[in-house]
PDB file of N, CA and C in Angstrom:
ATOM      1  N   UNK A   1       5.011 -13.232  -3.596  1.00  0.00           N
ATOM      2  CA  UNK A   1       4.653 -12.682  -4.887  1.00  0.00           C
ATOM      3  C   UNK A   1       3.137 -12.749  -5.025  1.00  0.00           C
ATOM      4  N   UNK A   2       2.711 -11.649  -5.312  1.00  0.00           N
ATOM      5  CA  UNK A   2       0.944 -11.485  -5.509  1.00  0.00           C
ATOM      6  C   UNK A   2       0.846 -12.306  -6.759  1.00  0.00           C
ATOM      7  N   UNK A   3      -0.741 -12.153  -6.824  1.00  0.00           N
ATOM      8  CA  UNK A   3      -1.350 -13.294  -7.882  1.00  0.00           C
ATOM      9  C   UNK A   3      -0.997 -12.353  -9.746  1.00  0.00           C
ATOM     10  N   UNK A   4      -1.138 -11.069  -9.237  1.00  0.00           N
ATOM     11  CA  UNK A   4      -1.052 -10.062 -10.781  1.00  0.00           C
ATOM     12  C   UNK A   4      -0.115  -9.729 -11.049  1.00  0.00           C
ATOM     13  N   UNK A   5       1.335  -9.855  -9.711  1.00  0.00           N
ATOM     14  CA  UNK A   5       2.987  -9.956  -9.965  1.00  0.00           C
ATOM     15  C   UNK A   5       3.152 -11.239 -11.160  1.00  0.00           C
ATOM     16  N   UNK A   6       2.335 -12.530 -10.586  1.00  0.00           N
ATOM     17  CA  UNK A   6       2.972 -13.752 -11.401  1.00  0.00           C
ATOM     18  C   UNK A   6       1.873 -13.697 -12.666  1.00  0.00           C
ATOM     19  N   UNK A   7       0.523 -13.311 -12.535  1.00  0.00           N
ATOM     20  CA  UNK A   7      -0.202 -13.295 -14.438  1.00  0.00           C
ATOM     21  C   UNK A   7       0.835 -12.291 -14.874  1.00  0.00           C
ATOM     22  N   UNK A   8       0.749 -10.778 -14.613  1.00  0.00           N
ATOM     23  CA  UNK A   8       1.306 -10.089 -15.092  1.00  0.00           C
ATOM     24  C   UNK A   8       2.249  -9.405 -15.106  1.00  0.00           C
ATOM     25  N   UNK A   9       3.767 -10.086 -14.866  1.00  0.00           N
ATOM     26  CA  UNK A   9       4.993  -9.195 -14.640  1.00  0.00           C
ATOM     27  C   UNK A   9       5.012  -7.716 -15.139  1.00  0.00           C
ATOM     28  N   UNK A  10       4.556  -7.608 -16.465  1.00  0.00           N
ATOM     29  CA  UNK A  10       4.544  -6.064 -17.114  1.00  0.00           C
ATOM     30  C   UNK A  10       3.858  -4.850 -15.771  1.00  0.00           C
ATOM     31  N   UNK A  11       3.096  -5.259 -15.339  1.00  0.00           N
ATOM     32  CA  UNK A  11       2.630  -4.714 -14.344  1.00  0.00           C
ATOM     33  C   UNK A  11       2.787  -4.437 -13.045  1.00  0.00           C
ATOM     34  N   UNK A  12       3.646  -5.340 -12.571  1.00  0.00           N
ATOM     35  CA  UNK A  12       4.334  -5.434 -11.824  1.00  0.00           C
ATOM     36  C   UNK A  12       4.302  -4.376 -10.542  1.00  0.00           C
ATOM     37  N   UNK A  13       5.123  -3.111 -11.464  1.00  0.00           N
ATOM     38  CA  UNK A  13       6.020  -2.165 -11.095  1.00  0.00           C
ATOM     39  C   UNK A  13       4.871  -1.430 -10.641  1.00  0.00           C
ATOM     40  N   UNK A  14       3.667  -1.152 -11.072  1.00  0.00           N
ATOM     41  CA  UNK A  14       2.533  -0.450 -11.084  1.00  0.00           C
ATOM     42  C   UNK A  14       1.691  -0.811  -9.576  1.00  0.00           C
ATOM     43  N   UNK A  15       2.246  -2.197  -9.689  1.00  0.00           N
ATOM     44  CA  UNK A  15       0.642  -2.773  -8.532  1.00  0.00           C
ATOM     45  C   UNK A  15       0.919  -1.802  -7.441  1.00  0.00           C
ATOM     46  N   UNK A  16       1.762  -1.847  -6.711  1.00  0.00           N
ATOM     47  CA  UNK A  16       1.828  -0.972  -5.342  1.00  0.00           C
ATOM     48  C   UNK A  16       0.976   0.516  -5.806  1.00  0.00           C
ATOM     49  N   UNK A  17       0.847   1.329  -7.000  1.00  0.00           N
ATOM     50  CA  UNK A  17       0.113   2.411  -6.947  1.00  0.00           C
ATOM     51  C   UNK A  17      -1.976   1.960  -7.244  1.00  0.00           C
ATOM     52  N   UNK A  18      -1.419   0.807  -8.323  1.00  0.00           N
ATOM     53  CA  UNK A  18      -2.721   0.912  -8.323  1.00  0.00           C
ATOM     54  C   UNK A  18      -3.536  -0.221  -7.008  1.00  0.00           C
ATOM     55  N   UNK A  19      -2.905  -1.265  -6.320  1.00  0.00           N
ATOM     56  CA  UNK A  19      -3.875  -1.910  -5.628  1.00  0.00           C
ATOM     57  C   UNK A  19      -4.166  -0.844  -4.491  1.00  0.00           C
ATOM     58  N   UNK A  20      -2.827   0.039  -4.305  1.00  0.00           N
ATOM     59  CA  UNK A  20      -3.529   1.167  -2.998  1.00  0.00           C
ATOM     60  C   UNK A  20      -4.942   2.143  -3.777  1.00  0.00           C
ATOM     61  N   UNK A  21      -4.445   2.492  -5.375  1.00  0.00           N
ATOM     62  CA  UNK A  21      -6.189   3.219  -5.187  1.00  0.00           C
ATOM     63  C   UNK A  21      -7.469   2.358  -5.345  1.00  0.00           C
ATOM     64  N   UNK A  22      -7.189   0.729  -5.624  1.00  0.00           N
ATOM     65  CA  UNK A  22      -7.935  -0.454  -5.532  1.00  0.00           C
ATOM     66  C   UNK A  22      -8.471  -0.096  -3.495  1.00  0.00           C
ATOM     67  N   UNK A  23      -7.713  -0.251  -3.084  1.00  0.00           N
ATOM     68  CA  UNK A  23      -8.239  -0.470  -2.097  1.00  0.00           C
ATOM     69  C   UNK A  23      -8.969   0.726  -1.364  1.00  0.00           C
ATOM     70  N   UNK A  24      -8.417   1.950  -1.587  1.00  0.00           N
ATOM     71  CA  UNK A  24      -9.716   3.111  -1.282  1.00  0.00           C
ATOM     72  C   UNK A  24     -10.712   2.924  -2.468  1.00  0.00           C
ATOM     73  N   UNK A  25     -11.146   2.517  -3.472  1.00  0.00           N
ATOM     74  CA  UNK A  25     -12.632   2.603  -3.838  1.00  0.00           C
ATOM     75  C   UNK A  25     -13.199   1.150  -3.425  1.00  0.00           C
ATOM     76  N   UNK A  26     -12.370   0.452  -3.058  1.00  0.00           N
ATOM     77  CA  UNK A  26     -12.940  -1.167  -2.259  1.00  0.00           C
ATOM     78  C   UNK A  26     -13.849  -0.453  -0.991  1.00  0.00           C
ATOM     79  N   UNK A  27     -12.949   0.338  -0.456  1.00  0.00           N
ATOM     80  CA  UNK A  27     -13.222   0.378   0.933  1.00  0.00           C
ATOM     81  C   UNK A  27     -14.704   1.562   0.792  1.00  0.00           C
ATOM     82  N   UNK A  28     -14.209   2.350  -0.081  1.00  0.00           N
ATOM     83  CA  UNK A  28     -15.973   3.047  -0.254  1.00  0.00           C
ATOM     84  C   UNK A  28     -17.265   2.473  -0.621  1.00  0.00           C
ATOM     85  N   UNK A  29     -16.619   1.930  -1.193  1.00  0.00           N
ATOM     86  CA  UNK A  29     -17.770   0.534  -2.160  1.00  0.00           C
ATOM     87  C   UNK A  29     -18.609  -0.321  -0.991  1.00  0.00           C
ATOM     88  N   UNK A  30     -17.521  -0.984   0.045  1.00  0.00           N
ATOM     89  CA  UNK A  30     -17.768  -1.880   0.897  1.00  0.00           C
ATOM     90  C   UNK A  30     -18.328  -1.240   2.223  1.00  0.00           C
ATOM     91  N   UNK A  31     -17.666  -0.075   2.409  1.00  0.00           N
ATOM     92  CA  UNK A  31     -17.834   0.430   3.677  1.00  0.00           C
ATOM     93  C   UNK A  31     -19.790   0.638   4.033  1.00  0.00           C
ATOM     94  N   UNK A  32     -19.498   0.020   5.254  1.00  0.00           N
ATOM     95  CA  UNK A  32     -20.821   0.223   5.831  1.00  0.00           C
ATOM     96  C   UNK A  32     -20.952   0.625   7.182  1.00  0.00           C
ATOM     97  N   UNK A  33     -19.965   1.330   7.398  1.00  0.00           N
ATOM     98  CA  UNK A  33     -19.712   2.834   8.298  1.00  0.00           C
ATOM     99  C   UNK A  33     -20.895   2.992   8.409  1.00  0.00           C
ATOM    100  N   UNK A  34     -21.096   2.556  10.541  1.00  0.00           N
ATOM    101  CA  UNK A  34     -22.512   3.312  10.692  1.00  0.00           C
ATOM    102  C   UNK A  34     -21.641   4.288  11.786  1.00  0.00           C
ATOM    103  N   UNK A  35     -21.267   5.420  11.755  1.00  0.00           N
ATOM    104  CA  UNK A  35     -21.109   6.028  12.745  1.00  0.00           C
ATOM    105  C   UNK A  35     -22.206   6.897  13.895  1.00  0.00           C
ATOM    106  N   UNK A  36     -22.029   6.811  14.814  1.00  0.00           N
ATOM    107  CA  UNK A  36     -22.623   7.952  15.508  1.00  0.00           C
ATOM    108  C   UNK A  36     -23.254   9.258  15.069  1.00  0.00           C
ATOM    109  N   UNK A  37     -23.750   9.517  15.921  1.00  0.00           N
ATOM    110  CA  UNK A  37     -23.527  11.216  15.948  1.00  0.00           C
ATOM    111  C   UNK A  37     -22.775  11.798  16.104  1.00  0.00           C
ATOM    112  N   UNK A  38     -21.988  11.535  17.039  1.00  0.00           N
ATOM    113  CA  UNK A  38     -21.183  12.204  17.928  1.00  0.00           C
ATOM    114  C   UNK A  38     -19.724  12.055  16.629  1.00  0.00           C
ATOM    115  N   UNK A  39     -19.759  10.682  16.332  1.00  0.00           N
ATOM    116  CA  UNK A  39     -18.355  10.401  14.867  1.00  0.00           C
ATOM    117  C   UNK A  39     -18.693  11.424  13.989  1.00  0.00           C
ATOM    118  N   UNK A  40     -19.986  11.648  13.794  1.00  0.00           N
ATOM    119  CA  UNK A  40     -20.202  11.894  12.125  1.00  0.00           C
ATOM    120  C   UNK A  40     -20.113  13.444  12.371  1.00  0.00           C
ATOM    121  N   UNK A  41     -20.445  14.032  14.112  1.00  0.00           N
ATOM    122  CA  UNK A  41     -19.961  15.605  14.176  1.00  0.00           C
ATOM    123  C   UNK A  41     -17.980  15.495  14.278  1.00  0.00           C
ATOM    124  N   UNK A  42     -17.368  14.811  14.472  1.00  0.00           N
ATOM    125  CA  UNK A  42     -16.004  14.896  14.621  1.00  0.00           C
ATOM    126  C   UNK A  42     -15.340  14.844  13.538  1.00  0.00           C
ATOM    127  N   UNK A  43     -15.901  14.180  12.200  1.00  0.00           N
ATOM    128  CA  UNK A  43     -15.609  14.231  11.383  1.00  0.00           C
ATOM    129  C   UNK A  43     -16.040  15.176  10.562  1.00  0.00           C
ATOM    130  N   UNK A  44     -16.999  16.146  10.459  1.00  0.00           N
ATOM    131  CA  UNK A  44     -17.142  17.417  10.142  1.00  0.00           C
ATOM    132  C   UNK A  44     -16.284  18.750  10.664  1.00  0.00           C
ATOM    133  N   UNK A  45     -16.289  18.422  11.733  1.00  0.00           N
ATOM    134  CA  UNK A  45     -14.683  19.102  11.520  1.00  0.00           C
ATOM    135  C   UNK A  45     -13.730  18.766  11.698  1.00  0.00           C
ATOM    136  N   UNK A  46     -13.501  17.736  11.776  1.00  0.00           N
ATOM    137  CA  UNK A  46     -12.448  17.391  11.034  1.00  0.00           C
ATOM    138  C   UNK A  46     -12.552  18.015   9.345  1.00  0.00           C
ATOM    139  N   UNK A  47     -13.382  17.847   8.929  1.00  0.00           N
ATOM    140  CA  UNK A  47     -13.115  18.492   7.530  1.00  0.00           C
ATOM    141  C   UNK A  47     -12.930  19.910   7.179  1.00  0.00           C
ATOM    142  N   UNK A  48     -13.536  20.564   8.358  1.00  0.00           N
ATOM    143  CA  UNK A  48     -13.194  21.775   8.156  1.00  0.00           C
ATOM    144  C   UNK A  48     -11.419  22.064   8.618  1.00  0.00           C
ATOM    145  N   UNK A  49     -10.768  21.292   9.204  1.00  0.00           N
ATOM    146  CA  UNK A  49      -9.554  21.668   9.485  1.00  0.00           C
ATOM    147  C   UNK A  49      -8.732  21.655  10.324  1.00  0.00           C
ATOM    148  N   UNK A  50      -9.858  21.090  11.790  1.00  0.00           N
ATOM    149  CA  UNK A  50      -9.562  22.179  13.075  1.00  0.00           C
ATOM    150  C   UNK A  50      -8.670  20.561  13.654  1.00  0.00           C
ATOM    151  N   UNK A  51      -7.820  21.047  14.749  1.00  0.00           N
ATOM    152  CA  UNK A  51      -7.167  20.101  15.493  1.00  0.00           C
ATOM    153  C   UNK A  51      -7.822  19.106  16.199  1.00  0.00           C
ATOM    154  N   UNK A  52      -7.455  17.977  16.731  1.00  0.00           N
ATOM    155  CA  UNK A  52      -8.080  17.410  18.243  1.00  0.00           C
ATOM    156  C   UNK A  52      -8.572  18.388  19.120  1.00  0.00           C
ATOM    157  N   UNK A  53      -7.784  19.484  19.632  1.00  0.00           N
ATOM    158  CA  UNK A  53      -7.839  20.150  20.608  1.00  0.00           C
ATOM    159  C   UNK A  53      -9.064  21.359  20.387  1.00  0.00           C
ATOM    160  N   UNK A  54      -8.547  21.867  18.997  1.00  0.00           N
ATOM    161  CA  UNK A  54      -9.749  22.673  18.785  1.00  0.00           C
ATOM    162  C   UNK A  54     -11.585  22.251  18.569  1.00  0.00           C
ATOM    163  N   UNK A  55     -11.699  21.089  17.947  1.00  0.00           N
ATOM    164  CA  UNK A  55     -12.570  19.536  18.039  1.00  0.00           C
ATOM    165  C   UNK A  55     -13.325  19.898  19.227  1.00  0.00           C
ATOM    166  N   UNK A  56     -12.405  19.119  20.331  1.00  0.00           N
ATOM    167  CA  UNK A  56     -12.168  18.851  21.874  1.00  0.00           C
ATOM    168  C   UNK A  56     -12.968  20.191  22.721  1.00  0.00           C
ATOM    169  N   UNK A  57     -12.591  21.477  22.068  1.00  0.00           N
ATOM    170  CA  UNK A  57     -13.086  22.689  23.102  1.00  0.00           C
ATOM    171  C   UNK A  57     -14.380  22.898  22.055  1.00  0.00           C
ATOM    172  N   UNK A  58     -14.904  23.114  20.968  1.00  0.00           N
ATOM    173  CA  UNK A  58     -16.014  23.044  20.275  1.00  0.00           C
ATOM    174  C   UNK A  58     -16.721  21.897  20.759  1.00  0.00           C
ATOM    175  N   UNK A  59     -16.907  21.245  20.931  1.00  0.00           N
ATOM    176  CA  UNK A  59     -18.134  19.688  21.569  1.00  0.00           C
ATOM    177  C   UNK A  59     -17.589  19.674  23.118  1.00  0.00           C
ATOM    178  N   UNK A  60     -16.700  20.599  23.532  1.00  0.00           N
ATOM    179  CA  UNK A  60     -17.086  20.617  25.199  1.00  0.00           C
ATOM    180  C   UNK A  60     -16.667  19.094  25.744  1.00  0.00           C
ATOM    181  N   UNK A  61     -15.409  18.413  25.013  1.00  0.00           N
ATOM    182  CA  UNK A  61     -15.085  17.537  25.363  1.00  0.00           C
ATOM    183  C   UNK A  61     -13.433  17.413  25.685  1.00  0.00           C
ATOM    184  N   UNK A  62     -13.158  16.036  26.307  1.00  0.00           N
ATOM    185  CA  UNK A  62     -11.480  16.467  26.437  1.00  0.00           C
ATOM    186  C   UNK A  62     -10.656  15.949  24.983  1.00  0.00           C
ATOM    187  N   UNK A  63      -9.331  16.470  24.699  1.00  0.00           N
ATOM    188  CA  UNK A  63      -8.637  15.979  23.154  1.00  0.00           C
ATOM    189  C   UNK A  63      -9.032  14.402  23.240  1.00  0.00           C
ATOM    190  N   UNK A  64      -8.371  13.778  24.440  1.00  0.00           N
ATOM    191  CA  UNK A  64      -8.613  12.151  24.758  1.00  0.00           C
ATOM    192  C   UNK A  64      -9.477  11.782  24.297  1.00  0.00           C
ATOM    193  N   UNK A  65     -10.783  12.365  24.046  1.00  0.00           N
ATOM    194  CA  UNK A  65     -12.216  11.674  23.728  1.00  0.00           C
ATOM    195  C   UNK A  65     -11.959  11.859  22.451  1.00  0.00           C
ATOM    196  N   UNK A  66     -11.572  12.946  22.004  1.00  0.00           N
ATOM    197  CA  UNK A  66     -11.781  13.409  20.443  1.00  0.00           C
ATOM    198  C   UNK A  66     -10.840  11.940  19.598  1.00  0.00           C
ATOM    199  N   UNK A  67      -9.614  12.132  20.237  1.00  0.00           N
ATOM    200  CA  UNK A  67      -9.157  10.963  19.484  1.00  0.00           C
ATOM    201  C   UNK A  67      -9.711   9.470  19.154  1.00  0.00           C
ATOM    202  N   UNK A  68      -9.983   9.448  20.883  1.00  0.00           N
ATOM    203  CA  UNK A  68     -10.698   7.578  20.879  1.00  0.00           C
ATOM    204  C   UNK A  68     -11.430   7.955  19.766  1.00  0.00           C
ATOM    205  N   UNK A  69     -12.589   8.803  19.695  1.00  0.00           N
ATOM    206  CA  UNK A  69     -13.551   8.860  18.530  1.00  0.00           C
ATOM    207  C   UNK A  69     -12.668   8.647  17.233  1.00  0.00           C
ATOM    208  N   UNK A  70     -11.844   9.253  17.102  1.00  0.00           N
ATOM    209  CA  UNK A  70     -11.306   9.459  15.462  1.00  0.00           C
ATOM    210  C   UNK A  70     -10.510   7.858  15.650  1.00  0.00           C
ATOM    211  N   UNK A  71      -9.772   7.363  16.620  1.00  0.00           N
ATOM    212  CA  UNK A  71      -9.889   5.921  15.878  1.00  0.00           C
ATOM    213  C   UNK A  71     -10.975   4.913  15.921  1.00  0.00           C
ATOM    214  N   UNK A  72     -12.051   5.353  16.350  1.00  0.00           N
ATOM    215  CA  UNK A  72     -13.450   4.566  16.080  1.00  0.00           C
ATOM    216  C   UNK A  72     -14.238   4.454  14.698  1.00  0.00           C
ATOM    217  N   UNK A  73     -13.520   5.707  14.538  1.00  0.00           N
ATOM    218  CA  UNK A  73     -14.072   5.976  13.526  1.00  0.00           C
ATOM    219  C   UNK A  73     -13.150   6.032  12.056  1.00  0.00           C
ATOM    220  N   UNK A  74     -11.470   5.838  12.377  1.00  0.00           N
ATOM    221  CA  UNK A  74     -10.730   5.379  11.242  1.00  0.00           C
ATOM    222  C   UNK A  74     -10.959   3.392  10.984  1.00  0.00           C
ATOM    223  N   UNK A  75     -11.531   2.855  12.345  1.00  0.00           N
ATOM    224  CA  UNK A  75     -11.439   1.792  12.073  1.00  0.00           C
ATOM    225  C   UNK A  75     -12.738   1.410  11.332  1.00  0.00           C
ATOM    226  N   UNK A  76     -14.197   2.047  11.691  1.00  0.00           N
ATOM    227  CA  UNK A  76     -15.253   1.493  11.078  1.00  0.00           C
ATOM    228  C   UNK A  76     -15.589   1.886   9.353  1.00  0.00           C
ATOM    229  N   UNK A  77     -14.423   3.129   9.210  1.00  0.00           N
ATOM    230  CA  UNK A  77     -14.063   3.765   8.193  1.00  0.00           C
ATOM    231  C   UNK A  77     -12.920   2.942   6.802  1.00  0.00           C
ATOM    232  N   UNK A  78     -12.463   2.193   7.659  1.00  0.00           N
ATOM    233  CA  UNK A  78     -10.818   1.528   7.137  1.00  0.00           C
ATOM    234  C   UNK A  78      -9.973   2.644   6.495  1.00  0.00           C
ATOM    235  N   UNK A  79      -9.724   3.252   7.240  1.00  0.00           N
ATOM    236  CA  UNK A  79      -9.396   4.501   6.490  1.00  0.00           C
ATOM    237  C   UNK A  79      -7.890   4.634   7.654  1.00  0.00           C
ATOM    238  N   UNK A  80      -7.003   5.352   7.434  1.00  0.00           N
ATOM    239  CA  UNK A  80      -5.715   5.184   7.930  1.00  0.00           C
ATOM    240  C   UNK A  80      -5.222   6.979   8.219  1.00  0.00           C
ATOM    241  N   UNK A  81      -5.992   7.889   7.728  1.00  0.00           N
ATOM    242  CA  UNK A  81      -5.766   9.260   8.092  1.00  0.00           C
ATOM    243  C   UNK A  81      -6.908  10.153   8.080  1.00  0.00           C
ATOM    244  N   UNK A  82      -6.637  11.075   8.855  1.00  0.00           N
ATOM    245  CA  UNK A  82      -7.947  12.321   8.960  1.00  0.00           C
ATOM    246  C   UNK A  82      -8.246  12.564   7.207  1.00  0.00           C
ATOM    247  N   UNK A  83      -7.762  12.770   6.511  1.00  0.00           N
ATOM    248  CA  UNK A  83      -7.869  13.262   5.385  1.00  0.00           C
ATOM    249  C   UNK A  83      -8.935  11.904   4.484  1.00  0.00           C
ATOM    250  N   UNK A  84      -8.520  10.861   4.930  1.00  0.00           N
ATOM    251  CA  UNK A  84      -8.734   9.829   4.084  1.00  0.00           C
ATOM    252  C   UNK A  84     -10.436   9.333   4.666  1.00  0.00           C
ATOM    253  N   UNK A  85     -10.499   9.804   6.389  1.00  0.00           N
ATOM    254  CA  UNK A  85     -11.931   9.632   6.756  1.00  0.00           C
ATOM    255  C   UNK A  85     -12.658  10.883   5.995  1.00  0.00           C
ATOM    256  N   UNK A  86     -12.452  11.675   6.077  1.00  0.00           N
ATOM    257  CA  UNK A  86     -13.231  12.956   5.354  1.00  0.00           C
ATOM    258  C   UNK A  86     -13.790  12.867   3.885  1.00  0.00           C
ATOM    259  N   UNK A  87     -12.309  12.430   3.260  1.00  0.00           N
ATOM    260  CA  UNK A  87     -12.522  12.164   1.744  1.00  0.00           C
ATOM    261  C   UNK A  87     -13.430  10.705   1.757  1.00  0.00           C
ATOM    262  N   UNK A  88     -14.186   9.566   2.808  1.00  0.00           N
ATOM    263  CA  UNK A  88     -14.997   8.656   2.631  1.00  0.00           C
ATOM    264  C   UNK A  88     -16.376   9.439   3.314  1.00  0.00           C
ATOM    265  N   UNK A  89     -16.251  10.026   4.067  1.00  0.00           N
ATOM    266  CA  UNK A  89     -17.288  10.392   4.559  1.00  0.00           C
ATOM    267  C   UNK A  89     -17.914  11.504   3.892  1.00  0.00           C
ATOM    268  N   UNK A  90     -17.343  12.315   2.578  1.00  0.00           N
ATOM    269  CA  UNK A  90     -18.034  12.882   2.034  1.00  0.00           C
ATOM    270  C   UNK A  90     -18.128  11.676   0.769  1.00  0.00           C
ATOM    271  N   UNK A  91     -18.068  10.901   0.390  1.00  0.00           N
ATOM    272  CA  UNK A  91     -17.888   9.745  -0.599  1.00  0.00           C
ATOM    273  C   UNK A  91     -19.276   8.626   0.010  1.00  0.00           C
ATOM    274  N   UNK A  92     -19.238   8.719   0.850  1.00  0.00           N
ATOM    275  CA  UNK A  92     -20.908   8.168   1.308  1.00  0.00           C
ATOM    276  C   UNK A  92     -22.284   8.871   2.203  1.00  0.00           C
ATOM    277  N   UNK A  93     -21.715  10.506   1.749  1.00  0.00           N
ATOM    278  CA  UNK A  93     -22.953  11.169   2.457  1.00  0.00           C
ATOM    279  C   UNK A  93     -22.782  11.718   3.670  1.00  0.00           C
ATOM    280  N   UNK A  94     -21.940  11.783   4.242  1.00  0.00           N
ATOM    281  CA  UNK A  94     -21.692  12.152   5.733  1.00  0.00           C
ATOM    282  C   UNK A  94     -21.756  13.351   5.918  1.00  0.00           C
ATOM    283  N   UNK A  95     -20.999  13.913   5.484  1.00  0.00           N
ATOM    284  CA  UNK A  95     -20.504  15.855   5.209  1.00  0.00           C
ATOM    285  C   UNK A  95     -21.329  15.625   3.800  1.00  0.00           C
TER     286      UNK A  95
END
């Protein structure tokens, strides 16, 4: 049982929505994401849309690389999906 389950039962029911959007503005707040170059171009397009593969043939690299990058960059990010690095990386300047 969390610490705001036992102050605040009324709330309870809520924590699971709000400590998850607690923890994406924690993680923007905190994040000190230094990525690359090479991250901070993968994650631009990533925002525009495009696949690993499509990524991968635009930077003249193989999908394999594209990924290692994108979990280098979900981890220095704390971020858990393409969508969720994009939405921090335009949230601290990146894109």
């Amino acid at each position: 049982m969390t610490f705001s389950e036992q102050s605040f039962p009324d709330l309870s029911r809520q924590d699971g929505v709000l400590s998850s959007r607690a923890s994406d503005l924690e993680g923007i707040r905190d994040s000190g994401a230094k990525l690359s170059v090479r991250e901070r171009m993968i994650v631009i397009l990533m925002s525009s849309g495009l696949s690993n593969k499509e990524i991968a043939r635009q930077l003249s690299i193989a999908p394999e690389t594209v990924k290692s990058h994108a979990k280098s960059i979900f981890l220095k990010m704390t971020v858990r999906s393409r969508a969720q690095a994009v939405y921090r990386a335009m949230a601290l300047g990146f894109i």
